[in-house]
N, C-alpha and C. Protein backbone atom coordinates (compact mmCIF):
# COMPACT_ATOMS: atom_id res chain seq x y z
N UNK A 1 -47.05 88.32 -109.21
CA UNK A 1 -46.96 86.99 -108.65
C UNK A 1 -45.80 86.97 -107.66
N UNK A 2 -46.17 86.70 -106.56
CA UNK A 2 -44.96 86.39 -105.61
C UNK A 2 -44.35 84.77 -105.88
N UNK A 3 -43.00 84.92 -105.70
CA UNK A 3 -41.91 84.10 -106.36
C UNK A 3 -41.87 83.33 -104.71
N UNK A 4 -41.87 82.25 -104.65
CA UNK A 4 -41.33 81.58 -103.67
C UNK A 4 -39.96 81.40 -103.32
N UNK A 5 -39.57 81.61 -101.80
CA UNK A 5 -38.47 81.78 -101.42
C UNK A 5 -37.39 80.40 -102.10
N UNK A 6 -35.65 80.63 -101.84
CA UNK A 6 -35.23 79.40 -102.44
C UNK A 6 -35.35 79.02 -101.17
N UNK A 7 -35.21 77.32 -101.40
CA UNK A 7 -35.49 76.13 -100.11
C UNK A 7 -34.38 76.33 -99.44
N UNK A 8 -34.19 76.26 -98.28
CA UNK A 8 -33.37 76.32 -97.53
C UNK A 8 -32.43 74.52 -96.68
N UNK A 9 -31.95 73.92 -98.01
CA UNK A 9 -31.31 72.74 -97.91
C UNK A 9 -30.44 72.04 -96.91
N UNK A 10 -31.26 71.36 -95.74
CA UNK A 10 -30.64 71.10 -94.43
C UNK A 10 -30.30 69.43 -93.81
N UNK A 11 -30.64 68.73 -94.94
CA UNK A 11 -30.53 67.25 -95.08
C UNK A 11 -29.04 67.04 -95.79
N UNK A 12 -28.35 66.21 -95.61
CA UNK A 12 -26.78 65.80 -95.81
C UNK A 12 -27.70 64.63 -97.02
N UNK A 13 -27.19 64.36 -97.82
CA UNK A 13 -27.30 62.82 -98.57
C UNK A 13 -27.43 61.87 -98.07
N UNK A 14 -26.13 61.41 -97.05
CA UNK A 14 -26.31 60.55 -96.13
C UNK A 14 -27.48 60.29 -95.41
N UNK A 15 -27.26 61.34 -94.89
CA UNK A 15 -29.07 61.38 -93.53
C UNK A 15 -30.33 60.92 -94.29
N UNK A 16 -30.58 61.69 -95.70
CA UNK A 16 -31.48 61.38 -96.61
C UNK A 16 -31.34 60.19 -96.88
N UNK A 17 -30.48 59.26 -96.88
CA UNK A 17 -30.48 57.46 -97.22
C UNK A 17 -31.04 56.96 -95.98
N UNK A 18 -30.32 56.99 -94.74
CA UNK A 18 -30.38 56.83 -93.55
C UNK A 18 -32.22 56.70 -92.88
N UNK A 19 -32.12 57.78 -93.17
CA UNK A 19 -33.96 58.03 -93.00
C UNK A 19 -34.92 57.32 -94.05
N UNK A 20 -34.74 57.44 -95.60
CA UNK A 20 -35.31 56.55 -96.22
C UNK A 20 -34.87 55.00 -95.99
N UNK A 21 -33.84 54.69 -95.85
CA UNK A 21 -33.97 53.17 -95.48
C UNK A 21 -34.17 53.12 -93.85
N UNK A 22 -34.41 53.76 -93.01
CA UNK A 22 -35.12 53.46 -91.83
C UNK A 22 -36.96 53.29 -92.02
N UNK A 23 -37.23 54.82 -92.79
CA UNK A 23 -39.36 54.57 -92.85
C UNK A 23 -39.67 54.12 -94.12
N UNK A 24 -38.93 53.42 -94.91
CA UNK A 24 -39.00 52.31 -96.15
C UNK A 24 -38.73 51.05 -95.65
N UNK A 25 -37.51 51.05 -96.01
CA UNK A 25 -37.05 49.58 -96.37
C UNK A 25 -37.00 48.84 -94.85
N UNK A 26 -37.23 49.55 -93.33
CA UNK A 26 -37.07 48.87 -92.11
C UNK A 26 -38.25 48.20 -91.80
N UNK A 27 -39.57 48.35 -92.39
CA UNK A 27 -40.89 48.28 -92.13
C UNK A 27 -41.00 47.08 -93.06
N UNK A 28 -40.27 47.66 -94.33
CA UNK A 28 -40.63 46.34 -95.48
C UNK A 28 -39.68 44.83 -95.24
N UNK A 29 -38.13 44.90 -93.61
CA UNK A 29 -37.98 43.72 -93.12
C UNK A 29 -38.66 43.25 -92.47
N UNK A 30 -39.29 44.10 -91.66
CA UNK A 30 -39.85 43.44 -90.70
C UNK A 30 -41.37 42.60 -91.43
N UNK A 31 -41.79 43.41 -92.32
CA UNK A 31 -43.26 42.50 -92.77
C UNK A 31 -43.07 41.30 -93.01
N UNK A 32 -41.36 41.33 -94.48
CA UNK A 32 -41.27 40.03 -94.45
C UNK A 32 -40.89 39.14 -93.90
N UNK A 33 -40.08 39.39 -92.25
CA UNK A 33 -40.19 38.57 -91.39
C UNK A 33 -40.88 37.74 -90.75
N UNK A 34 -42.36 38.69 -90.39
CA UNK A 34 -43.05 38.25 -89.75
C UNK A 34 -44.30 37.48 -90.66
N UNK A 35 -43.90 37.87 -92.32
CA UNK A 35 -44.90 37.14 -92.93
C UNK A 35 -43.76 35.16 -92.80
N UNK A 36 -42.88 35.33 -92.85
CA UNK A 36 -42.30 34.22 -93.09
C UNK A 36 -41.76 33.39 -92.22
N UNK A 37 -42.19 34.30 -91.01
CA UNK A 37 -41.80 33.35 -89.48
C UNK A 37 -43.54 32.80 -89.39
N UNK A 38 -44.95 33.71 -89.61
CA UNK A 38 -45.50 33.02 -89.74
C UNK A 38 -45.90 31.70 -90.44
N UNK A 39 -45.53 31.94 -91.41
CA UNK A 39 -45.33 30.94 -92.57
C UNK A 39 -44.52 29.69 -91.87
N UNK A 40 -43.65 29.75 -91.77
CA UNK A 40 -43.00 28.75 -90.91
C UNK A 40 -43.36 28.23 -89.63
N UNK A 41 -44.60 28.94 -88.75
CA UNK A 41 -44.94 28.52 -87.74
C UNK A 41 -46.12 27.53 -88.03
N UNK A 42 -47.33 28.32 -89.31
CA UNK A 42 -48.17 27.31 -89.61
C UNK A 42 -47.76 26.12 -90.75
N UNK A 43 -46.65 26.11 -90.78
CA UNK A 43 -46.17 24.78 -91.71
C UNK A 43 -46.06 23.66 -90.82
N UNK A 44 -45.64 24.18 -89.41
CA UNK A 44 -44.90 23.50 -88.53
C UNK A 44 -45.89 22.76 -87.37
N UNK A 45 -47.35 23.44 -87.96
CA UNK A 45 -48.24 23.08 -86.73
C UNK A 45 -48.83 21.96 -87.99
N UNK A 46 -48.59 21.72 -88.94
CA UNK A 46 -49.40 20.28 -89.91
C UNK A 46 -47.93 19.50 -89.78
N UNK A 47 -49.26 18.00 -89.17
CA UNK A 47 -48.60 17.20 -88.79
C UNK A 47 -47.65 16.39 -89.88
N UNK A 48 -46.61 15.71 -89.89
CA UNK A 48 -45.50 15.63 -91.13
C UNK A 48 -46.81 13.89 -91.17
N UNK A 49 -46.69 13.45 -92.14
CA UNK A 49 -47.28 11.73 -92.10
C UNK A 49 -47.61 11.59 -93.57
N UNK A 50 -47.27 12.47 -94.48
CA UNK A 50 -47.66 11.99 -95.71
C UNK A 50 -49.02 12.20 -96.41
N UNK A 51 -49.16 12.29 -97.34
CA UNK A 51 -50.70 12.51 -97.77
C UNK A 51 -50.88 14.04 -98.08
N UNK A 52 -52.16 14.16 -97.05
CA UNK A 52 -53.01 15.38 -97.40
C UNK A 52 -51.79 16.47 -96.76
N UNK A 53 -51.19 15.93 -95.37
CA UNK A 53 -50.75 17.04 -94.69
C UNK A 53 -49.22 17.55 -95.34
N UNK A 54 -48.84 16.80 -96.43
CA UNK A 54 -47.67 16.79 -97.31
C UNK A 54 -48.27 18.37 -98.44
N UNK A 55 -49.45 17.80 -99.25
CA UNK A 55 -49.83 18.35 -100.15
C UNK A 55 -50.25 19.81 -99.29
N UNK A 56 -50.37 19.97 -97.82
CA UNK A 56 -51.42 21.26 -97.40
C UNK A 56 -49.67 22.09 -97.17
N UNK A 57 -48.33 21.62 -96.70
CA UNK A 57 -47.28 22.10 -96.63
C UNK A 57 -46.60 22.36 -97.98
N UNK A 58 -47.22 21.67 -98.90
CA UNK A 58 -46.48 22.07 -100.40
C UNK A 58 -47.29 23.82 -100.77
N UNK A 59 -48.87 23.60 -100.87
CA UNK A 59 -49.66 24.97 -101.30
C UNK A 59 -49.28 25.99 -99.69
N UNK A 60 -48.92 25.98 -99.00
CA UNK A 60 -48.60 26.61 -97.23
C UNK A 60 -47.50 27.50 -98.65
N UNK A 61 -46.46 26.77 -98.69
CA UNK A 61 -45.24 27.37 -99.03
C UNK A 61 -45.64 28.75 -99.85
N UNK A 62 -45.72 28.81 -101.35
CA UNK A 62 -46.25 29.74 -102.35
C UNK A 62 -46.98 30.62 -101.91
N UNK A 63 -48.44 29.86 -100.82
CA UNK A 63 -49.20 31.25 -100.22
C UNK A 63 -49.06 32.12 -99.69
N UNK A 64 -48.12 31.15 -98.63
CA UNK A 64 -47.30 32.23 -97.45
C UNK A 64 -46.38 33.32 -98.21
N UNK A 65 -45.49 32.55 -98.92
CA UNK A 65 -44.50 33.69 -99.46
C UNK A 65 -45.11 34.90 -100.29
N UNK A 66 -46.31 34.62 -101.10
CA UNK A 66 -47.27 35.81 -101.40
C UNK A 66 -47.58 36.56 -100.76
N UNK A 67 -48.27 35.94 -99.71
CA UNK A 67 -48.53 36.46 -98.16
C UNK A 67 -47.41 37.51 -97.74
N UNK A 68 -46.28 37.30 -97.37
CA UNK A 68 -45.69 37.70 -96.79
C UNK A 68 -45.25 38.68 -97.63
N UNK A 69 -44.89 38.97 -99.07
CA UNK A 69 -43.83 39.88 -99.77
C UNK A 69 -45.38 40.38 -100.50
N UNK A 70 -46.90 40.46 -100.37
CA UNK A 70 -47.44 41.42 -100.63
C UNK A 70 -47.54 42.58 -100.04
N UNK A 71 -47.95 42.48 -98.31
CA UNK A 71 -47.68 43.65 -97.61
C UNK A 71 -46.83 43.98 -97.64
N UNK A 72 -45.27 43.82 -97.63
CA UNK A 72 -44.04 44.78 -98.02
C UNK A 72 -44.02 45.39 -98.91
N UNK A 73 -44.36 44.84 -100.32
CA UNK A 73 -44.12 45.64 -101.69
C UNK A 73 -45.03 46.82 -101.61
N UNK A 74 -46.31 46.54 -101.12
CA UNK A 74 -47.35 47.89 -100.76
C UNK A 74 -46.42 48.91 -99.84
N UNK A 75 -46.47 48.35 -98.86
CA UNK A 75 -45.72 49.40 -97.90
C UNK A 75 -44.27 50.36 -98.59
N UNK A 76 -43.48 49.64 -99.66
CA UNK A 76 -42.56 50.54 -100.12
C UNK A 76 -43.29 51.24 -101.50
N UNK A 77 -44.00 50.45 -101.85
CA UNK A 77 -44.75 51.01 -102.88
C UNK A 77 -45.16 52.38 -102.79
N UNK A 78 -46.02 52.61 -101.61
CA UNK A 78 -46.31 53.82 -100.69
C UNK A 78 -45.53 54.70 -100.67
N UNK A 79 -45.08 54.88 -99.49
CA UNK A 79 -43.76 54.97 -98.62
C UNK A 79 -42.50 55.91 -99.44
N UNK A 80 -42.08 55.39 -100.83
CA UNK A 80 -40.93 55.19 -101.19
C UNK A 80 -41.47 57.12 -101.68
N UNK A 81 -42.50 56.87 -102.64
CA UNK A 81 -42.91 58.36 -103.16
C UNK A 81 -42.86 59.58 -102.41
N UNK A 82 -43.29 58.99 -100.73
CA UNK A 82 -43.12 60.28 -99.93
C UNK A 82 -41.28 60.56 -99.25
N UNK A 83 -41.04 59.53 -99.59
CA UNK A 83 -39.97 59.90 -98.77
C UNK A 83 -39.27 60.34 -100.33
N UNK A 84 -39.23 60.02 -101.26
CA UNK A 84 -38.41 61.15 -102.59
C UNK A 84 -39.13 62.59 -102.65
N UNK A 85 -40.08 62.56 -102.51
CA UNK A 85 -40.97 64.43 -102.27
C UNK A 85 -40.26 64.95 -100.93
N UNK A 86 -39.96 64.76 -100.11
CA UNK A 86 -39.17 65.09 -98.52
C UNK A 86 -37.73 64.97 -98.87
N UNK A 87 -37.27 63.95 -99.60
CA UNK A 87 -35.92 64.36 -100.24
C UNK A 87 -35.11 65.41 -101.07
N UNK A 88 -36.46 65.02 -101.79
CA UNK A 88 -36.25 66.71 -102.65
C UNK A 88 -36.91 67.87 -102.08
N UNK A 89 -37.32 68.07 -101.32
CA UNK A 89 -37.45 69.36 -100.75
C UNK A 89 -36.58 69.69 -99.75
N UNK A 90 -35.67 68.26 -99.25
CA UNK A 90 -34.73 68.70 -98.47
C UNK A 90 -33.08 68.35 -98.56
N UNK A 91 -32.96 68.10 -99.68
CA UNK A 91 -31.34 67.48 -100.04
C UNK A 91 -31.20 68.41 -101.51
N UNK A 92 -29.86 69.15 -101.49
CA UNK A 92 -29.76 69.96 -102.64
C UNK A 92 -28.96 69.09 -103.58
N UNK A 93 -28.24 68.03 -103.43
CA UNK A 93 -27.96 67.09 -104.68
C UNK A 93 -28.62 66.15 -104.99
N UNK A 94 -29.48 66.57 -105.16
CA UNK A 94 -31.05 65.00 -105.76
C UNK A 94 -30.40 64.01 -106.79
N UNK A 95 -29.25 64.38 -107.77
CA UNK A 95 -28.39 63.88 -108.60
C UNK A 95 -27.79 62.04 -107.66
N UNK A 96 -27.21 62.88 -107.23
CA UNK A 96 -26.28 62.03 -106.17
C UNK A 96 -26.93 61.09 -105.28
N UNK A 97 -27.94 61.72 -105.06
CA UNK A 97 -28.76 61.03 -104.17
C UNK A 97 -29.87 59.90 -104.17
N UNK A 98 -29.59 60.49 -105.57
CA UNK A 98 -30.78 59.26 -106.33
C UNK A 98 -29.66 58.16 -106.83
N UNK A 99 -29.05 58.35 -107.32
CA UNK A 99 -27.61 57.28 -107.89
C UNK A 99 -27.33 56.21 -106.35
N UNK A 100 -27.22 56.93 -105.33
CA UNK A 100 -26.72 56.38 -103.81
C UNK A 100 -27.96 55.52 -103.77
N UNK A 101 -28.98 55.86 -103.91
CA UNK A 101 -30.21 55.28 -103.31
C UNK A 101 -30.57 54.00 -104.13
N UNK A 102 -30.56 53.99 -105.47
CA UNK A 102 -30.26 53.28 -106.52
C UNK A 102 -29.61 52.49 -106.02
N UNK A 103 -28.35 52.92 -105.78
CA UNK A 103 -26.87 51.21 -105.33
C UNK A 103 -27.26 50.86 -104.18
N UNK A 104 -28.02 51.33 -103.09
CA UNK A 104 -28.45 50.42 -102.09
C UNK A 104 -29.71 49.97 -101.59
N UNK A 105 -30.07 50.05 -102.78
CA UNK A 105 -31.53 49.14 -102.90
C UNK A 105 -32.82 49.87 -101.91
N UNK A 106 -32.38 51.51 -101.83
CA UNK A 106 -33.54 51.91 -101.69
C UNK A 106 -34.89 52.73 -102.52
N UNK A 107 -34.22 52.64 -104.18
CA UNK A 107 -35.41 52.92 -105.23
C UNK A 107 -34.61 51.89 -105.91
N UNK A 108 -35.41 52.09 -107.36
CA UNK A 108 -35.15 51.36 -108.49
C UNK A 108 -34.70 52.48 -109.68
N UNK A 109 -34.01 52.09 -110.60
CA UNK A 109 -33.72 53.09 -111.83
C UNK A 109 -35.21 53.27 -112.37
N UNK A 110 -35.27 54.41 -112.93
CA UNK A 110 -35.88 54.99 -113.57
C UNK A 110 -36.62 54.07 -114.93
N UNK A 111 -37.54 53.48 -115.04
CA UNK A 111 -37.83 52.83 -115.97
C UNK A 111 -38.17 51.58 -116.25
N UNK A 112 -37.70 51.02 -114.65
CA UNK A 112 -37.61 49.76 -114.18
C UNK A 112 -39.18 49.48 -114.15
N UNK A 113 -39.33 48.20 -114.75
CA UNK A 113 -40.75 47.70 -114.19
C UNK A 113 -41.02 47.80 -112.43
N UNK A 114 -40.15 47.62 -112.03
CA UNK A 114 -40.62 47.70 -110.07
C UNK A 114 -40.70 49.45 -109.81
N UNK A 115 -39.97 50.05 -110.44
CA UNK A 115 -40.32 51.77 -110.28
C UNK A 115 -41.61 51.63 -110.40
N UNK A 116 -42.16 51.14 -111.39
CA UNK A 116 -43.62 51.47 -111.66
C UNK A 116 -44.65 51.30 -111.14
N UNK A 117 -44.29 50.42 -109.95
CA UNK A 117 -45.15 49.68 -108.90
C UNK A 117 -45.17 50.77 -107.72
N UNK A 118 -44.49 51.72 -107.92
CA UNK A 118 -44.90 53.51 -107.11
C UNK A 118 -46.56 53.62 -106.64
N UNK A 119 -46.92 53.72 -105.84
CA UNK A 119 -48.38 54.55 -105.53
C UNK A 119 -48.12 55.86 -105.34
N UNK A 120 -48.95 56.42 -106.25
CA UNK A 120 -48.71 58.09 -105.75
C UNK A 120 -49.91 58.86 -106.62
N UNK A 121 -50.67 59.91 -105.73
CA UNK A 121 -51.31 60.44 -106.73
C UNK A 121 -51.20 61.56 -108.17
N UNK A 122 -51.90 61.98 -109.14
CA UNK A 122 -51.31 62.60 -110.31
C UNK A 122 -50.62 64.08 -109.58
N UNK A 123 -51.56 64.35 -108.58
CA UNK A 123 -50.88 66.03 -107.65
C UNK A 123 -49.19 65.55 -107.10
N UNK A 124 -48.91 64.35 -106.55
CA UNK A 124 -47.45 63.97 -106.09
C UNK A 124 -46.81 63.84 -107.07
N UNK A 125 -46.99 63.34 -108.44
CA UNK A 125 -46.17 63.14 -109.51
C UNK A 125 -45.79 64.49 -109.68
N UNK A 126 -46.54 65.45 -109.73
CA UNK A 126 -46.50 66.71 -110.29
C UNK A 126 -45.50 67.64 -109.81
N UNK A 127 -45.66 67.12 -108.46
CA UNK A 127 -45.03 67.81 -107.14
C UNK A 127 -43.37 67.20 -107.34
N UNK A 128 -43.24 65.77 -107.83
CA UNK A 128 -42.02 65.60 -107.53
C UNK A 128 -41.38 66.10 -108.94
N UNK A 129 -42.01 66.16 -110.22
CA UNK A 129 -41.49 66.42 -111.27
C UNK A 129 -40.96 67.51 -111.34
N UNK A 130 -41.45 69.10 -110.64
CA UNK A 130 -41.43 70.38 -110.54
C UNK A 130 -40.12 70.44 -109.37
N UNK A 131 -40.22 69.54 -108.85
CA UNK A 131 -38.97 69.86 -107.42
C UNK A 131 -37.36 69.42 -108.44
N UNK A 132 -37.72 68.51 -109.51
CA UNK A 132 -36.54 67.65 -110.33
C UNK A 132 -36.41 68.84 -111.15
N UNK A 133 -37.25 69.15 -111.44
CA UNK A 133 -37.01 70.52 -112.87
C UNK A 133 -36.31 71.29 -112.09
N UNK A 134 -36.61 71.96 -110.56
CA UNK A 134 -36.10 73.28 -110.06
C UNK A 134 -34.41 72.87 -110.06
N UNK A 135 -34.30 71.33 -109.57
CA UNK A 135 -33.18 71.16 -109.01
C UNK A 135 -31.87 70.82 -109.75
N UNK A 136 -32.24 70.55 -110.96
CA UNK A 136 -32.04 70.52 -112.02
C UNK A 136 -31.78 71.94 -112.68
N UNK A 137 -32.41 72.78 -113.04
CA UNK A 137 -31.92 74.16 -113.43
C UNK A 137 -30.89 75.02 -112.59
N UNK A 138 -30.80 74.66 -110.64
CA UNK A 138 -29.94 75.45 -110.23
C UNK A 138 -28.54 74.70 -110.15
């Protein structure tokens, strides 16, 4: 059996935050921006007078904000799995890096009900579990 070479570790920690909160968490402001500037634009087009157009700005509110923080949570939901498989194949303190990423709100601890909200298939789990074991033993 040929042994695979060791990885050749060229990502700083830093850079590895830097980059995950740029193709994570920059995509997941902007959704909810634009879900909640919409939201605020069609609140703003029912006319204020009481009544129906009161009750259509009360249900506006709740929908929109669904609206708006479902496509984000997908998008990091996504997102978040590939960029920890690219982390660990390219940052040799995964320790550290996961703790950093943790305090600035670009994963969740381990165990957390929102961790669990991960998309990833059973081959990526596999993939990231085996990169934690390697990195972990050296």
């Amino acid at each position: 059996m040929i042994s695979s070479p060791t990885p050749q570790y060229t990502v700083t920690v830093n850079a590895a935050l830097r980059r995950g909160h740029f193709l994570v968490n920059g995509p997941v402001v902007i959704l909810l921006l634009a879900g909640f500037l919409t939201l605020a634009y069609a609140i703003n087009l029912v006319p204020a007078g009481g009544g129906l157009e009161d009750f259509a700005k009360l249900i506006a509110a709740p929908v929109g904000m669904i609206l708006a923080i479902v496509p984000a949570w997908i998008w990091w939901s996504v997102t978040v799995p590939k960029w920890r498989l690219w982390a660990l194949e390219n940052v040799d303190d995964w320790p550290k890096l996961k703790r950093r990423a943790i305090a600035t709100g670009l994963i969740w601890p381990d165990g957390s009900i929102f961790a669990r909200t991960e998309i990833k298939s059973a081959r990526h789990a596999r993939a990231e579990h085996e990169l934690e074991q390697r990195l972990r033993a050296n």
